[in-house]
PDB file of N, CA and C in Angstrom:
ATOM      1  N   UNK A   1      64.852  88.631 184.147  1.00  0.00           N
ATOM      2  CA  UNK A   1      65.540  88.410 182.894  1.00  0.00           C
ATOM      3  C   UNK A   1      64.985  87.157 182.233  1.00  0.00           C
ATOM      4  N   UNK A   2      65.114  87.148 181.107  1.00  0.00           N
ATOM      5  CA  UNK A   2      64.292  86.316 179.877  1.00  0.00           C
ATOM      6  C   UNK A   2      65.550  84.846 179.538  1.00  0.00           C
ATOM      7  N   UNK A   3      65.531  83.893 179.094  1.00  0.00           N
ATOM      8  CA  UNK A   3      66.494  83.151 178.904  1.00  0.00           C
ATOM      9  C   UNK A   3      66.931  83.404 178.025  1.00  0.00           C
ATOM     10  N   UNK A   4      67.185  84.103 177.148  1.00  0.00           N
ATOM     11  CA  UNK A   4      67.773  84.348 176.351  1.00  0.00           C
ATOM     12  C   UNK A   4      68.546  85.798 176.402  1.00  0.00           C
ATOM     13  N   UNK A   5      68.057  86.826 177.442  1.00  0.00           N
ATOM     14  CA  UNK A   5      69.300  87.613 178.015  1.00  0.00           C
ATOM     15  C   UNK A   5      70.237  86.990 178.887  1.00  0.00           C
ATOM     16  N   UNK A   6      69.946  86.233 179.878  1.00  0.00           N
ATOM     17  CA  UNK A   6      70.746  85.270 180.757  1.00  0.00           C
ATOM     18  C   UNK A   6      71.916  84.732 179.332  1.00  0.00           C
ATOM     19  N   UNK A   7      71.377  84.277 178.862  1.00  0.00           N
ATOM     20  CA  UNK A   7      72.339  83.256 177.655  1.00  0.00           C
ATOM     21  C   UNK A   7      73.616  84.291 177.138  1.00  0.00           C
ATOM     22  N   UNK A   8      73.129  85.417 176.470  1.00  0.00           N
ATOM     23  CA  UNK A   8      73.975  86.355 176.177  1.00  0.00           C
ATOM     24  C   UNK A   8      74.342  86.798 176.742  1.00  0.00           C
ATOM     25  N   UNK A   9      74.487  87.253 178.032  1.00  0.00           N
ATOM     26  CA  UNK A   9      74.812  87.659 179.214  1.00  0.00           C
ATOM     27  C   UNK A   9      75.678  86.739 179.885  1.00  0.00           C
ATOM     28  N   UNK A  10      75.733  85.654 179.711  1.00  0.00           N
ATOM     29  CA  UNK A  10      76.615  84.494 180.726  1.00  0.00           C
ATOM     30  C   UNK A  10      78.033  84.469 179.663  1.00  0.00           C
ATOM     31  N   UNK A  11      77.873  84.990 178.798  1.00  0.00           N
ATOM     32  CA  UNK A  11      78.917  83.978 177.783  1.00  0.00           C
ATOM     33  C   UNK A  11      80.395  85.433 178.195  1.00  0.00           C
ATOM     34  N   UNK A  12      79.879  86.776 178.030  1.00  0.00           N
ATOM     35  CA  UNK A  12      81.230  87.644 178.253  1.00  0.00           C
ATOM     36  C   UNK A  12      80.619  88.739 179.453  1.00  0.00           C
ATOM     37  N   UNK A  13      79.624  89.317 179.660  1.00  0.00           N
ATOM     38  CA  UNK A  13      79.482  90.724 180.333  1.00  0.00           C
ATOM     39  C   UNK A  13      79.507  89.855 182.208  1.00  0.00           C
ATOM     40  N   UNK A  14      78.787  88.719 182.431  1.00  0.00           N
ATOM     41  CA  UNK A  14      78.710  88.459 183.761  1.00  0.00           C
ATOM     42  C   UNK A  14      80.227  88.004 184.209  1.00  0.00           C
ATOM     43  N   UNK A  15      80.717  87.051 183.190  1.00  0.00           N
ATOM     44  CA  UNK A  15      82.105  86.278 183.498  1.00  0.00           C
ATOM     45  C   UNK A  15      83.209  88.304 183.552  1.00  0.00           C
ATOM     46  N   UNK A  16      82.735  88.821 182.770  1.00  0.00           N
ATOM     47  CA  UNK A  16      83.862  90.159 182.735  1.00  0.00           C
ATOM     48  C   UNK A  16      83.113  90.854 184.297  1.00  0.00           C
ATOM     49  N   UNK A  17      82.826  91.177 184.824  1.00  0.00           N
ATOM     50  CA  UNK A  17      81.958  91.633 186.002  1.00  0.00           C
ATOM     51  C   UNK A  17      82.533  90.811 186.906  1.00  0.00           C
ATOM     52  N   UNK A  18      82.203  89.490 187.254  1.00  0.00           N
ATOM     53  CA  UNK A  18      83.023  88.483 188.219  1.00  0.00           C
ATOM     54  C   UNK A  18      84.484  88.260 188.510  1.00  0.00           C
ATOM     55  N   UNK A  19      85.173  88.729 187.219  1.00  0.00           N
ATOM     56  CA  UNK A  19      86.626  88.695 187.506  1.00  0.00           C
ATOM     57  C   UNK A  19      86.767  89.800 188.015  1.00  0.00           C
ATOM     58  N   UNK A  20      86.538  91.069 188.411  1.00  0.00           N
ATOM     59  CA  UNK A  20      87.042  92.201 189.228  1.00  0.00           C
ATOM     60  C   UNK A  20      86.665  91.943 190.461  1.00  0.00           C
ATOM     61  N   UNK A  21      87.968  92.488 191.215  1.00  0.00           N
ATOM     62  CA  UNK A  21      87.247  92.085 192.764  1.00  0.00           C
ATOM     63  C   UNK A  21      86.394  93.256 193.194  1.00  0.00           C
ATOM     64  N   UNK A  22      86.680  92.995 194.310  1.00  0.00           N
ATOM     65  CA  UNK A  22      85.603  93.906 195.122  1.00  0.00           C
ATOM     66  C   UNK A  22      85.692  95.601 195.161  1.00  0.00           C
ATOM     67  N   UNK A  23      87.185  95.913 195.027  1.00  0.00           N
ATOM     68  CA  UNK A  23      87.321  96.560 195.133  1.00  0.00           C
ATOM     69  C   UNK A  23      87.244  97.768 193.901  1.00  0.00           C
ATOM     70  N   UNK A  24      86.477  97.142 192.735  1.00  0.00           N
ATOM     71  CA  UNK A  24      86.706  97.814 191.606  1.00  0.00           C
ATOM     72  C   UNK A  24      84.871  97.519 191.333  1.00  0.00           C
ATOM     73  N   UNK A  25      84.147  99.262 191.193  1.00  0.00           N
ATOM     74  CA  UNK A  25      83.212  99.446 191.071  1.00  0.00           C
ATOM     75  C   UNK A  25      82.331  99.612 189.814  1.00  0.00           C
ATOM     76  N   UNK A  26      81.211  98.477 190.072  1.00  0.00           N
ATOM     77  CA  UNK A  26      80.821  98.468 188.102  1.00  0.00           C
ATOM     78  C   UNK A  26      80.284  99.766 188.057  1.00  0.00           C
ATOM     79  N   UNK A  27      79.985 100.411 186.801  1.00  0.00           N
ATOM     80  CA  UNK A  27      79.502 101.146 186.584  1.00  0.00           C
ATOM     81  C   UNK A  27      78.637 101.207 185.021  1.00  0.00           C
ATOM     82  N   UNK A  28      77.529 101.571 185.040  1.00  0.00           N
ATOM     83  CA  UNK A  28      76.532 100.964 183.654  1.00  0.00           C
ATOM     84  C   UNK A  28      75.580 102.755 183.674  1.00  0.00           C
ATOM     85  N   UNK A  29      75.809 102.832 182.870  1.00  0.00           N
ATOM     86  CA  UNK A  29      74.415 104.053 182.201  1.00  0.00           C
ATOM     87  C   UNK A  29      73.381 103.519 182.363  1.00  0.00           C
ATOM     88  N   UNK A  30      72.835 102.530 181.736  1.00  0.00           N
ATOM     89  CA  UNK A  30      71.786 101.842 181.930  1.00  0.00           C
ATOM     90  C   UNK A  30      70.526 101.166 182.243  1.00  0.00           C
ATOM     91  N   UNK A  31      70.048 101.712 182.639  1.00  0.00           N
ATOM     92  CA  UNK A  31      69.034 100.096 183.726  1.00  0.00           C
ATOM     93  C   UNK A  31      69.170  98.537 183.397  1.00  0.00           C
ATOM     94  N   UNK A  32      68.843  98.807 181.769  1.00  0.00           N
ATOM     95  CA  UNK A  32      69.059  97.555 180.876  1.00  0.00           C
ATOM     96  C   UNK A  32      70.110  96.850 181.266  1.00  0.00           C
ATOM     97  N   UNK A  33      71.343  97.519 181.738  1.00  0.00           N
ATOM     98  CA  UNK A  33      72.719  96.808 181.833  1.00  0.00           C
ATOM     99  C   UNK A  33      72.893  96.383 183.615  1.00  0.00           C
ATOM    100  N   UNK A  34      72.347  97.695 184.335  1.00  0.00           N
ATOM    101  CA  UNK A  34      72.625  97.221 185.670  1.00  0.00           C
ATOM    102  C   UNK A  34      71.780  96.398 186.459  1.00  0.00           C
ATOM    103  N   UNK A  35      70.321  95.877 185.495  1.00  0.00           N
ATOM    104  CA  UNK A  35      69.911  95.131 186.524  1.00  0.00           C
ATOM    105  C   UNK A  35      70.410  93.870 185.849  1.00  0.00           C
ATOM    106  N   UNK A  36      70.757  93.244 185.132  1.00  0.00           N
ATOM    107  CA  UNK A  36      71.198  91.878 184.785  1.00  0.00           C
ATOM    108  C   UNK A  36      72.440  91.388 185.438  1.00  0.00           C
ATOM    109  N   UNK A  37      72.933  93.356 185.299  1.00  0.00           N
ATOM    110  CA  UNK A  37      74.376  92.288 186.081  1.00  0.00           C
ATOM    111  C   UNK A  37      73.631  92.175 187.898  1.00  0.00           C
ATOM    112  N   UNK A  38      73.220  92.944 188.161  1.00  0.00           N
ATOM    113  CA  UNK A  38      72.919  92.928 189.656  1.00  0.00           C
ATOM    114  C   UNK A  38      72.081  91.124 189.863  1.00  0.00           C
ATOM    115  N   UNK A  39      71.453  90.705 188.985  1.00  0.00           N
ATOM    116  CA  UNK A  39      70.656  89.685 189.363  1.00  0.00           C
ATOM    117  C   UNK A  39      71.579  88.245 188.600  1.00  0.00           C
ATOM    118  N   UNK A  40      72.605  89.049 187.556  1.00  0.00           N
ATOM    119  CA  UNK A  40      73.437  87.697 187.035  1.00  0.00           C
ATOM    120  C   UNK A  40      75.113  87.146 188.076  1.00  0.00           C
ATOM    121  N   UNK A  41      75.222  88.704 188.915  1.00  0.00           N
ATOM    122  CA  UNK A  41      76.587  88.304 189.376  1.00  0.00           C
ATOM    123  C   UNK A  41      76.461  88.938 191.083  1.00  0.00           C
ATOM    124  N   UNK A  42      74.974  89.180 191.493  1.00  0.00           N
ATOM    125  CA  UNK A  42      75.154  89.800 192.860  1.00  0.00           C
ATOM    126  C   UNK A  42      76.004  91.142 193.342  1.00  0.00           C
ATOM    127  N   UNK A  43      76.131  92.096 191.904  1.00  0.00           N
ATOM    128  CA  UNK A  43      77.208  93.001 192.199  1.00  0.00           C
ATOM    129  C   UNK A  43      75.879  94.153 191.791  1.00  0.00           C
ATOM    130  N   UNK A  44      76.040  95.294 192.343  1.00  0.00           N
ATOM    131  CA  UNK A  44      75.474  96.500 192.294  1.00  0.00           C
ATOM    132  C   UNK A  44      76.155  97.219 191.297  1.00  0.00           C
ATOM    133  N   UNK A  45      76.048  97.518 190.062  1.00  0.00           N
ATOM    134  CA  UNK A  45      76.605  98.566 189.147  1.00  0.00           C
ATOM    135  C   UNK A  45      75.790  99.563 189.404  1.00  0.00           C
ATOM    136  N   UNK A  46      77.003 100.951 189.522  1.00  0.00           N
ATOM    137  CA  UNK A  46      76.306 102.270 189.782  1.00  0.00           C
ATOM    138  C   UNK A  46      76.068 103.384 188.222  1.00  0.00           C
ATOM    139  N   UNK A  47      75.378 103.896 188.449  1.00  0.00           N
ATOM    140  CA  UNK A  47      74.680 104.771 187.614  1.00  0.00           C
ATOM    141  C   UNK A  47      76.187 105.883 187.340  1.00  0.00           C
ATOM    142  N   UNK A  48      76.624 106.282 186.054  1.00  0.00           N
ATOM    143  CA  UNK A  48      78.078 107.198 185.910  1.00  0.00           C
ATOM    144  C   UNK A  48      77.733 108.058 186.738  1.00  0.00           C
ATOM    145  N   UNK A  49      76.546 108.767 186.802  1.00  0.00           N
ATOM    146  CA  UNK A  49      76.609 110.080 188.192  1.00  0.00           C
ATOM    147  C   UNK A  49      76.125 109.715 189.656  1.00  0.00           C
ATOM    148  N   UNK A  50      76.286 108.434 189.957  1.00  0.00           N
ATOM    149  CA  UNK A  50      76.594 108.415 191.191  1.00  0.00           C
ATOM    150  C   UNK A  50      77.615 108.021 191.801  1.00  0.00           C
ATOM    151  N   UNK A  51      78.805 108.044 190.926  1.00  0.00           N
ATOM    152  CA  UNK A  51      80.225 107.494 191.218  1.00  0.00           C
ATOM    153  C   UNK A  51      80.719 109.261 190.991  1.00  0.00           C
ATOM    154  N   UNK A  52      81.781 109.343 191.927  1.00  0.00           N
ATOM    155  CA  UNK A  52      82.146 110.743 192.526  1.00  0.00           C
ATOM    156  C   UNK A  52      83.648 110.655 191.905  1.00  0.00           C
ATOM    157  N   UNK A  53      84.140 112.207 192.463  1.00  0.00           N
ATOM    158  CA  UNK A  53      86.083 112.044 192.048  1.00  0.00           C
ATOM    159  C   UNK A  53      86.346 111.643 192.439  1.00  0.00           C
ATOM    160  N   UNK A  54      87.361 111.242 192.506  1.00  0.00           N
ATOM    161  CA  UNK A  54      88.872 110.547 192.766  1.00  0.00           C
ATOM    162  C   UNK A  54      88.102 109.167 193.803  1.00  0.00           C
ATOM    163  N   UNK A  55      87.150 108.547 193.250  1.00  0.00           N
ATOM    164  CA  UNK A  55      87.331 106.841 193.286  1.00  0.00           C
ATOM    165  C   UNK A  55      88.363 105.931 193.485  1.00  0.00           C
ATOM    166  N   UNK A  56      87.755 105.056 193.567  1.00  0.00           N
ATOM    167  CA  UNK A  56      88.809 103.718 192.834  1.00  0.00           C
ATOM    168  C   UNK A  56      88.591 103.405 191.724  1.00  0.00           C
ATOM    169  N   UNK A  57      89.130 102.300 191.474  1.00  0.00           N
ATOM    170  CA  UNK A  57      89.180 101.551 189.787  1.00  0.00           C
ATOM    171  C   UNK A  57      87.691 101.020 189.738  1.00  0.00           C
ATOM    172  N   UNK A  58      87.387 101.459 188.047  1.00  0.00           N
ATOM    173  CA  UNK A  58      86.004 101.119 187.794  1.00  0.00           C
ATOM    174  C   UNK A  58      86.246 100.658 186.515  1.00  0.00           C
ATOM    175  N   UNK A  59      85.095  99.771 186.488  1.00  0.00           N
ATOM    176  CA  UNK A  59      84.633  98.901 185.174  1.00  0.00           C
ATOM    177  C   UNK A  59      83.494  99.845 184.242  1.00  0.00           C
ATOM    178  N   UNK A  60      83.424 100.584 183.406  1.00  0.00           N
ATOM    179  CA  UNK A  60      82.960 101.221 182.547  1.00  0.00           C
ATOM    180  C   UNK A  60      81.863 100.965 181.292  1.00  0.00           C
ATOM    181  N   UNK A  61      80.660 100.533 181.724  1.00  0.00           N
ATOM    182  CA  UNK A  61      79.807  99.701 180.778  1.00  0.00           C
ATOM    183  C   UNK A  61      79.234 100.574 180.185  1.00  0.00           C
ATOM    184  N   UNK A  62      78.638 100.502 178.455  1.00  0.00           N
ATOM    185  CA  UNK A  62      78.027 101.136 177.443  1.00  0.00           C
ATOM    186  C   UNK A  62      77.037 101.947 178.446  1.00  0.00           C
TER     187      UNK A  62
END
């Protein structure tokens, strides 16, 4: 990541990612979205089709 995704990235999406605990699974369409959070908050966001039925509570990214 570039300093200036870090920058935009620190101010709401990493701090919103860090407040869920553990038990609540990110989830990002993305690449764009899941590797920043993976390298900004140490959390693995999963791809929408690799999260299955009846889960737990998930965080829902663009």
């Amino acid at each position: 990541m570039n300093e200036l995704s870090v920058a935009i990235a620190s101010r709401r999406l990493f701090p919103a990612v860090k407040a869920k605990g553990p038990e609540c699974e990110i989830v990002a369409a993305g690449v764009s979205c899941r590797q920043p959070i993976a390298h900004g908050t140490g959390r693995r966001a999963r791809h929408p089709a690799e999260r299955g039925p009846g889960r737990g509570p998930a965080v829902i990214l663009g």
